[in-house]
C-alpha atoms as a PDB file:
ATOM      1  CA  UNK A   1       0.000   0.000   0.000  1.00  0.00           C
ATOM      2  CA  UNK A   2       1.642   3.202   1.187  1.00  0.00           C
ATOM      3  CA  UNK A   3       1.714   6.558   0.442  1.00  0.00           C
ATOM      4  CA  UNK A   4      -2.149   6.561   1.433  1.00  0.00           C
ATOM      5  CA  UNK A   5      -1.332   8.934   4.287  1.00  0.00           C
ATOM      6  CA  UNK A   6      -0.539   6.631   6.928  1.00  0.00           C
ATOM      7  CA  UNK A   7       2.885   6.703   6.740  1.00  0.00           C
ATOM      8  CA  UNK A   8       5.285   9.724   7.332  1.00  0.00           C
ATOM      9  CA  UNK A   9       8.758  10.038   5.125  1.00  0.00           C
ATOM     10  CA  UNK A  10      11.590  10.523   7.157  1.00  0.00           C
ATOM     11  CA  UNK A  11      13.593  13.509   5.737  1.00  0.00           C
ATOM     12  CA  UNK A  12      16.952  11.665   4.537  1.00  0.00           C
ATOM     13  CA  UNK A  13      14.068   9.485   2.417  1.00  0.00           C
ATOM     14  CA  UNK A  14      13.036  13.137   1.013  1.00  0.00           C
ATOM     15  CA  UNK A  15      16.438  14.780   0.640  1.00  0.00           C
ATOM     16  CA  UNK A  16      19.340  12.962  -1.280  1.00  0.00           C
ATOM     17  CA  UNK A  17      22.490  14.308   0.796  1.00  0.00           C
ATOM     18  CA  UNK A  18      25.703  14.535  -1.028  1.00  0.00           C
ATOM     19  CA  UNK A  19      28.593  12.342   0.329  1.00  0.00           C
ATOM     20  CA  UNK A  20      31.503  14.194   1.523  1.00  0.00           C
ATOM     21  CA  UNK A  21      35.002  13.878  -0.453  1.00  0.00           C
ATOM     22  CA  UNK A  22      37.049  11.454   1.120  1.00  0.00           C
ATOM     23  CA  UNK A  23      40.133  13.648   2.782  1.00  0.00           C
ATOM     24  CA  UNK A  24      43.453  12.436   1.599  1.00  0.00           C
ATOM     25  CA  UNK A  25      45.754  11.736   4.678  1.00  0.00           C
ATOM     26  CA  UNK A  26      48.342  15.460   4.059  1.00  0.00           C
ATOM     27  CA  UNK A  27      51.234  12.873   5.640  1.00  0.00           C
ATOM     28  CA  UNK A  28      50.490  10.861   2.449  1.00  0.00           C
ATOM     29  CA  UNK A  29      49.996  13.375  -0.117  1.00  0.00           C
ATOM     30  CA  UNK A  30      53.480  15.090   1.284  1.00  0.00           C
ATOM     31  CA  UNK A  31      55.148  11.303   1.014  1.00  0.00           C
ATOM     32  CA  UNK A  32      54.048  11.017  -2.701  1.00  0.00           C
ATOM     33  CA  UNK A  33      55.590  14.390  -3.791  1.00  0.00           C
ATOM     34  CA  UNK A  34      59.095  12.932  -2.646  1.00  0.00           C
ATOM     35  CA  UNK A  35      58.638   9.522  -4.027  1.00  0.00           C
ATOM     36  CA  UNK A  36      56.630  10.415  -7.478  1.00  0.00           C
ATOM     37  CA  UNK A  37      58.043  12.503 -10.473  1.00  0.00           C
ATOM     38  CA  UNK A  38      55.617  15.467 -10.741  1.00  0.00           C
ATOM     39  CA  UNK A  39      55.116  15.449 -14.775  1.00  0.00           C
ATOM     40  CA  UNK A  40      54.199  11.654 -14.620  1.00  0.00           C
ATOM     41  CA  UNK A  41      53.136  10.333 -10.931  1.00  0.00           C
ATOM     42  CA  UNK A  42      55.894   7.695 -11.877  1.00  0.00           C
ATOM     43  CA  UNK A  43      57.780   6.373  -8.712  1.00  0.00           C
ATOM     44  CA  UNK A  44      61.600   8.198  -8.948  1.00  0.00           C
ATOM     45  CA  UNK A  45      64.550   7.150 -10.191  1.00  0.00           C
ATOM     46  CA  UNK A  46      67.876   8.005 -10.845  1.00  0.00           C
ATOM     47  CA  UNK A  47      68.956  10.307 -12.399  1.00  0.00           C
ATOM     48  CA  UNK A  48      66.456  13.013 -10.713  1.00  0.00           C
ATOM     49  CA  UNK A  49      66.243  16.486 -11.636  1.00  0.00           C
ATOM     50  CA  UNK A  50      64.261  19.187 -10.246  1.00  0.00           C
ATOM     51  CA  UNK A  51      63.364  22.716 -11.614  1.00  0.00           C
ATOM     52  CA  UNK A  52      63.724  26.049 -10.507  1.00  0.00           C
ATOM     53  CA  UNK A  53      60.728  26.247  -7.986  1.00  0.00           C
ATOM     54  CA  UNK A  54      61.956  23.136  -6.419  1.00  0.00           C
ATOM     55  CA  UNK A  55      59.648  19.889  -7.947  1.00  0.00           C
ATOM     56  CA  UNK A  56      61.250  16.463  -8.627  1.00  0.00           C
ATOM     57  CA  UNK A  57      61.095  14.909 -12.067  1.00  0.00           C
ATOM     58  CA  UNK A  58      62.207  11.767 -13.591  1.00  0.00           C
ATOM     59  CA  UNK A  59      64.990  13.496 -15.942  1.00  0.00           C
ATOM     60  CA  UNK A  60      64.145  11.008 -19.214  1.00  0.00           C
ATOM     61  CA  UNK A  61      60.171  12.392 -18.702  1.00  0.00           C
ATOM     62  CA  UNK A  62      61.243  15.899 -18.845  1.00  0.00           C
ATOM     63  CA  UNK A  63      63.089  14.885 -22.064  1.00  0.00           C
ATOM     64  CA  UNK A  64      59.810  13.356 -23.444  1.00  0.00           C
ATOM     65  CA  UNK A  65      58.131  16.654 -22.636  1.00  0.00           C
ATOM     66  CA  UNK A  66      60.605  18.944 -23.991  1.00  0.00           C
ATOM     67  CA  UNK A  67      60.387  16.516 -27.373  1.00  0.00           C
ATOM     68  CA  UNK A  68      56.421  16.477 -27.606  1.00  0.00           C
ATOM     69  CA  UNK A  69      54.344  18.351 -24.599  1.00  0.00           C
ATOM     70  CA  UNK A  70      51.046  16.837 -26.560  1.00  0.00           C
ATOM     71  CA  UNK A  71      51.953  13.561 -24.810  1.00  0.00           C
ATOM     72  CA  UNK A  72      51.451  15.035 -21.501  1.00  0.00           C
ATOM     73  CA  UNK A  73      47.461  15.839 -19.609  1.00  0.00           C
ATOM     74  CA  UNK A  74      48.877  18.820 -18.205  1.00  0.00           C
ATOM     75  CA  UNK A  75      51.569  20.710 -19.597  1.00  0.00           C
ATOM     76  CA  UNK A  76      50.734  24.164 -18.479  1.00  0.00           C
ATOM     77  CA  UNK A  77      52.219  23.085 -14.932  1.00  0.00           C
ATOM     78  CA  UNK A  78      55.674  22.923 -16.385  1.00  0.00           C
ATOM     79  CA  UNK A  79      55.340  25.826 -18.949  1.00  0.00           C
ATOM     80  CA  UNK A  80      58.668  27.229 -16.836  1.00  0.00           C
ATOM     81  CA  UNK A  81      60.887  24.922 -17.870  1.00  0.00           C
ATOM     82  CA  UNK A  82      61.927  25.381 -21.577  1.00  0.00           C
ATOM     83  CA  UNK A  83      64.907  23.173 -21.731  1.00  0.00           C
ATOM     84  CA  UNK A  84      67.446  21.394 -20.227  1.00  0.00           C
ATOM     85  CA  UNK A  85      68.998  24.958 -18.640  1.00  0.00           C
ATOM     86  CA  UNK A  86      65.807  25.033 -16.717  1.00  0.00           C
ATOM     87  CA  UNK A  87      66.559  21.727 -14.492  1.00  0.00           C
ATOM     88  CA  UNK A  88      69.335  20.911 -12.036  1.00  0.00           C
ATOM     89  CA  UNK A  89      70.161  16.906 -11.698  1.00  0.00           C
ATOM     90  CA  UNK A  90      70.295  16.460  -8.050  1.00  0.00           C
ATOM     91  CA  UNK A  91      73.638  15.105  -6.402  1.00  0.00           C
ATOM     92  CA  UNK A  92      71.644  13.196  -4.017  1.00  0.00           C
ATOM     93  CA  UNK A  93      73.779  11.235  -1.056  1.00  0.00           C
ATOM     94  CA  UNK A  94      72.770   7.604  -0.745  1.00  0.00           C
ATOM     95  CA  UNK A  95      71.878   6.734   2.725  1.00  0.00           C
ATOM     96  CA  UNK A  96      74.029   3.324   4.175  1.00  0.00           C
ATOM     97  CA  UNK A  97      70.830   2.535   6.286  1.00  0.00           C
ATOM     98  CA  UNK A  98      68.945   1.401   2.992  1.00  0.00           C
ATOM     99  CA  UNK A  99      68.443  -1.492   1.803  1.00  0.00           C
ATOM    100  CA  UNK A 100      67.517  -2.096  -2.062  1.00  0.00           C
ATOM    101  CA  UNK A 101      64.713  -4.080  -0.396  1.00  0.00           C
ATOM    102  CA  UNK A 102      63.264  -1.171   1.470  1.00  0.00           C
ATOM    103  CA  UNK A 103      61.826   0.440  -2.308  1.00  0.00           C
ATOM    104  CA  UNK A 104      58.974  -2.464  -2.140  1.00  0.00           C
ATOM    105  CA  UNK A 105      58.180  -2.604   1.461  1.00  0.00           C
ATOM    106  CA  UNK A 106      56.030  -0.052   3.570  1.00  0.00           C
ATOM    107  CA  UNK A 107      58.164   3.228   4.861  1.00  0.00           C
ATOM    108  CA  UNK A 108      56.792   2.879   8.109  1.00  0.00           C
ATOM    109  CA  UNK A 109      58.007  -0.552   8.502  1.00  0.00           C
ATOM    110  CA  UNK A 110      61.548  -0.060   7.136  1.00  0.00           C
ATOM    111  CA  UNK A 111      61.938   3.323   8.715  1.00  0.00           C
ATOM    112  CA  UNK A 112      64.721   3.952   5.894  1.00  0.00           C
ATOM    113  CA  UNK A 113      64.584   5.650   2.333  1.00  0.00           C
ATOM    114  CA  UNK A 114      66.956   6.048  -0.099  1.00  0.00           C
ATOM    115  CA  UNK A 115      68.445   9.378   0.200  1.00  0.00           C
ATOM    116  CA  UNK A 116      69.695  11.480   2.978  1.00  0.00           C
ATOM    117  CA  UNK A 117      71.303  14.751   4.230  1.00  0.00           C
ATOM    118  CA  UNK A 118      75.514  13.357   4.478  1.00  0.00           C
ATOM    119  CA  UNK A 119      75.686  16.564   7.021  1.00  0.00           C
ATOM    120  CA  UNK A 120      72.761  16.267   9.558  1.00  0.00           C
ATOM    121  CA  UNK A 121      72.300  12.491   8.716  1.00  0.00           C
ATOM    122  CA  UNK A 122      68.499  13.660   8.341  1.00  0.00           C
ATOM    123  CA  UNK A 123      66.653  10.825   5.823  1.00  0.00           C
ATOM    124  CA  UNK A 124      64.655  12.514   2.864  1.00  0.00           C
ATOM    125  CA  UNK A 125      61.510  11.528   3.801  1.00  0.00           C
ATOM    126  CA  UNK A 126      59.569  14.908   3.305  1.00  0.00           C
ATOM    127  CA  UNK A 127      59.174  15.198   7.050  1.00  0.00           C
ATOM    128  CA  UNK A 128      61.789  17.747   7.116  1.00  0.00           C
ATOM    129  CA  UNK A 129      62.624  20.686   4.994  1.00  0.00           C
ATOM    130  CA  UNK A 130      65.304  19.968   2.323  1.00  0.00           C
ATOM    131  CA  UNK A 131      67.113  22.405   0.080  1.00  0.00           C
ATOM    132  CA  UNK A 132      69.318  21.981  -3.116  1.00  0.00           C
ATOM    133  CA  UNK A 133      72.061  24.379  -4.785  1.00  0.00           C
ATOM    134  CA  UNK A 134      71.099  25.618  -8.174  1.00  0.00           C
ATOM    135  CA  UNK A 135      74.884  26.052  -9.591  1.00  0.00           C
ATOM    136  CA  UNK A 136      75.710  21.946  -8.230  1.00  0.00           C
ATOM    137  CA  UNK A 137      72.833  20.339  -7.207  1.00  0.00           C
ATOM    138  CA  UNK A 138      73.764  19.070  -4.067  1.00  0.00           C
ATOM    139  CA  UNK A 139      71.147  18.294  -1.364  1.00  0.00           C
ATOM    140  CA  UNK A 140      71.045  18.822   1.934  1.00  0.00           C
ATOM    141  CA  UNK A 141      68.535  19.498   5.093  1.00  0.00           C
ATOM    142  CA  UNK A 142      67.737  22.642   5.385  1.00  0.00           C
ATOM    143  CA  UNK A 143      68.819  22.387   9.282  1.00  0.00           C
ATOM    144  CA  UNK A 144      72.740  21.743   7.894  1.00  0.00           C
ATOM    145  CA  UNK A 145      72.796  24.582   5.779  1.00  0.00           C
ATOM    146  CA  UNK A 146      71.522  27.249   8.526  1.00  0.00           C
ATOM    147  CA  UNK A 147      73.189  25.466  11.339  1.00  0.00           C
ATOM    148  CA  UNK A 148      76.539  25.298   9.058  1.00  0.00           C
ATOM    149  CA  UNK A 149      76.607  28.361   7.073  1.00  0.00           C
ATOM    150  CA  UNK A 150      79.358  28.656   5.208  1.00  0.00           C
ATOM    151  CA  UNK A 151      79.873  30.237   1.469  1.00  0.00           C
ATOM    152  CA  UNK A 152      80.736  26.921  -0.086  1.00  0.00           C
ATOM    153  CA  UNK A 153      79.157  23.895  -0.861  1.00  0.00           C
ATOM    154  CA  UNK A 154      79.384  21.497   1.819  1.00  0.00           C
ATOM    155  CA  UNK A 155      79.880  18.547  -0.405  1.00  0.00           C
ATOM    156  CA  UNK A 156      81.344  19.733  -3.650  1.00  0.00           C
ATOM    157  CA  UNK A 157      83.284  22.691  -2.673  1.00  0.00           C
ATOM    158  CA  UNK A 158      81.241  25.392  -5.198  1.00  0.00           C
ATOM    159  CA  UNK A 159      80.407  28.590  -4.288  1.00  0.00           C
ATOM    160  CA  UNK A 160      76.950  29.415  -2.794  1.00  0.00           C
ATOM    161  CA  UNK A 161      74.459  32.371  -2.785  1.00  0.00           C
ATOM    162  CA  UNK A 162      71.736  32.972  -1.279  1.00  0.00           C
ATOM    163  CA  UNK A 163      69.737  32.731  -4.371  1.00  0.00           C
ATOM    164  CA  UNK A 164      71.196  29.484  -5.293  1.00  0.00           C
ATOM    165  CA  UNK A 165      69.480  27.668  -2.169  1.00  0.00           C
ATOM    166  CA  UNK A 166      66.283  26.006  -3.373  1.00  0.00           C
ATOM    167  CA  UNK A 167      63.756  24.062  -1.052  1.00  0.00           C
ATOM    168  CA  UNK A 168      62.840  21.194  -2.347  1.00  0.00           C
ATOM    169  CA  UNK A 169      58.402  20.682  -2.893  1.00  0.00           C
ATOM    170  CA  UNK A 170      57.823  23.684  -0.402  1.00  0.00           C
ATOM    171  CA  UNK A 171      54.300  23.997   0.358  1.00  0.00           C
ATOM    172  CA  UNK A 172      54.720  27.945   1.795  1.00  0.00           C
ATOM    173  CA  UNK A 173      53.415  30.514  -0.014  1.00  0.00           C
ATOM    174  CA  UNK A 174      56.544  32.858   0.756  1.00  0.00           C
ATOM    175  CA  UNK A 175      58.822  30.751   0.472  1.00  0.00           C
ATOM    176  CA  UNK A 176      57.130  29.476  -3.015  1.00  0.00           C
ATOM    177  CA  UNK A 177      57.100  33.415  -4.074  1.00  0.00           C
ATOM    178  CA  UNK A 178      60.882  33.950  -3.339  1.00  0.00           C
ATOM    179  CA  UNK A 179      61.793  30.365  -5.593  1.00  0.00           C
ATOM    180  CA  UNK A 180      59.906  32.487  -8.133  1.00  0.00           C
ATOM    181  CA  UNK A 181      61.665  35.928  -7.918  1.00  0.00           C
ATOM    182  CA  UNK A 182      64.769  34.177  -7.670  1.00  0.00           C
ATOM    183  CA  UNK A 183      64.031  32.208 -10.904  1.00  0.00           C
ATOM    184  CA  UNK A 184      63.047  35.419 -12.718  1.00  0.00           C
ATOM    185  CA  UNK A 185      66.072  37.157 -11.692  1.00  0.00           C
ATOM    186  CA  UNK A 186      68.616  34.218 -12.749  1.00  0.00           C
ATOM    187  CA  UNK A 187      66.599  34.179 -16.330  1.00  0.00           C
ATOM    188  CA  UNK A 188      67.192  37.646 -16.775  1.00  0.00           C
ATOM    189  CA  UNK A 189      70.808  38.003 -15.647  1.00  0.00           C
ATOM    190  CA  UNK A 190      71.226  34.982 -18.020  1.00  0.00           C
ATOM    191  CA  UNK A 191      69.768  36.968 -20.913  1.00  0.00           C
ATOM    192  CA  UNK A 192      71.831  39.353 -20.193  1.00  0.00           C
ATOM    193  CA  UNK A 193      74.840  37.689 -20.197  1.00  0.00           C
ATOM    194  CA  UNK A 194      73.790  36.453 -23.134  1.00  0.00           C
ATOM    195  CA  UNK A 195      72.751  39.242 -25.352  1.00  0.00           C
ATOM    196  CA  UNK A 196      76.604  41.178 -23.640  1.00  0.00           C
ATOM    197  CA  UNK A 197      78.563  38.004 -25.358  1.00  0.00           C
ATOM    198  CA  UNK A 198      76.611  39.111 -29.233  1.00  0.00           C
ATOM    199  CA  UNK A 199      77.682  43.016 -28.675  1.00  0.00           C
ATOM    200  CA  UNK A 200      80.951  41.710 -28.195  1.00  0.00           C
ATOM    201  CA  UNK A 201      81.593  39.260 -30.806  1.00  0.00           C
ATOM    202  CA  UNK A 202      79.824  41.755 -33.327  1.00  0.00           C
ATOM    203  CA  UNK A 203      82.767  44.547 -32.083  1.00  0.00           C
END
């Protein structure tokens, strides 16, 4: 029978709610960006390179892109790098407590990932802030460099500036704005540079 007035709807039979969006765990989000290539969502791999605002890429996808961009969903997100000048390949330090095992099993579990800081001994997990050099590519915690200033690089011996030191998938807004001055800067002291060399070679 029903619907003959004896019974009474309940209101979620009425009204159709919308199901919330599952929230992503930000611990695990943060973990992908340090073990996925951020053109492709493939897992890293040597050799890694990583562009002026601080994102890791598989080096042989950025190739791919710079070769055809049509292959890719979303090119616009990379429209700053235009070539090969516009990515560093990271010197990363291999850390002695991993284990070539440790790539298939669960970080939590191993408590040991691939790369590390060879100053503080700090593991690149994402927990902590790390920070590259622009003119080497050497890595390091951001804790070593402040703790250990020094104008050379720690590992290589190069010269450092302040504008060299870039932190690696930085989630602050500042900080994301000075990677981008800095990077605007460099390009333009480089086309500088550049168009100085042709007024020369033409005297």
């Amino acid at each position: 029978m029903g619907c003959d007035g004896g019974t009474i709807p309940k209101r979620d039979e009425l009204v159709r709610q919308k199901k919330k969006p599952e929230k992503k765990d930000r611990k695990d989000v943060l973990a992908a960006k340090w073990k996925h290539c951020a053109l492709s969502q493939e897992p890293l791999k040597k050799p890694i390179v990583a562009c002026e605002l601080g994102r890791l890429y598989n080096k042989d996808k950025i190739i791919e892109l710079l070769l055809d961009r049509s292959k890719f969903e979303n090119p616009a997100k990379v429209e700053h790098i235009r070539g090969l000048k516009d990515i560093k390949e990271l010197q990363l330090s291999d850390n002695p407590a991993y284990k070539e095992g440790d790539k298939k099993a669960e970080s939590y579990i191993t408590r040991a990932v691939e790369f590390y800081c060879p100053i503080s001994g700090i593991e690149m997990t994402g927990v902590y802030r790390f920070q590259f050099l622009w003119k080497c590519g050497c890595v390091f915690a951001e804790r070593a460099l402040k703790e250990v200033k020094t104008v050379t690089c720690h590992k290589c011996g190069g010269p450092v500036t302040e504008s060299d030191i870039i932190t690696i998938n930085t989630e602050d807004e500042e900080e994301m704005t000075r990677l981008q001055k800095a990077m605007e800067e460099r390009r333009a002291q480089a086309k500088l540079a550049k168009k100085n060399k042709k007024k020369k070679i033409a005297k």
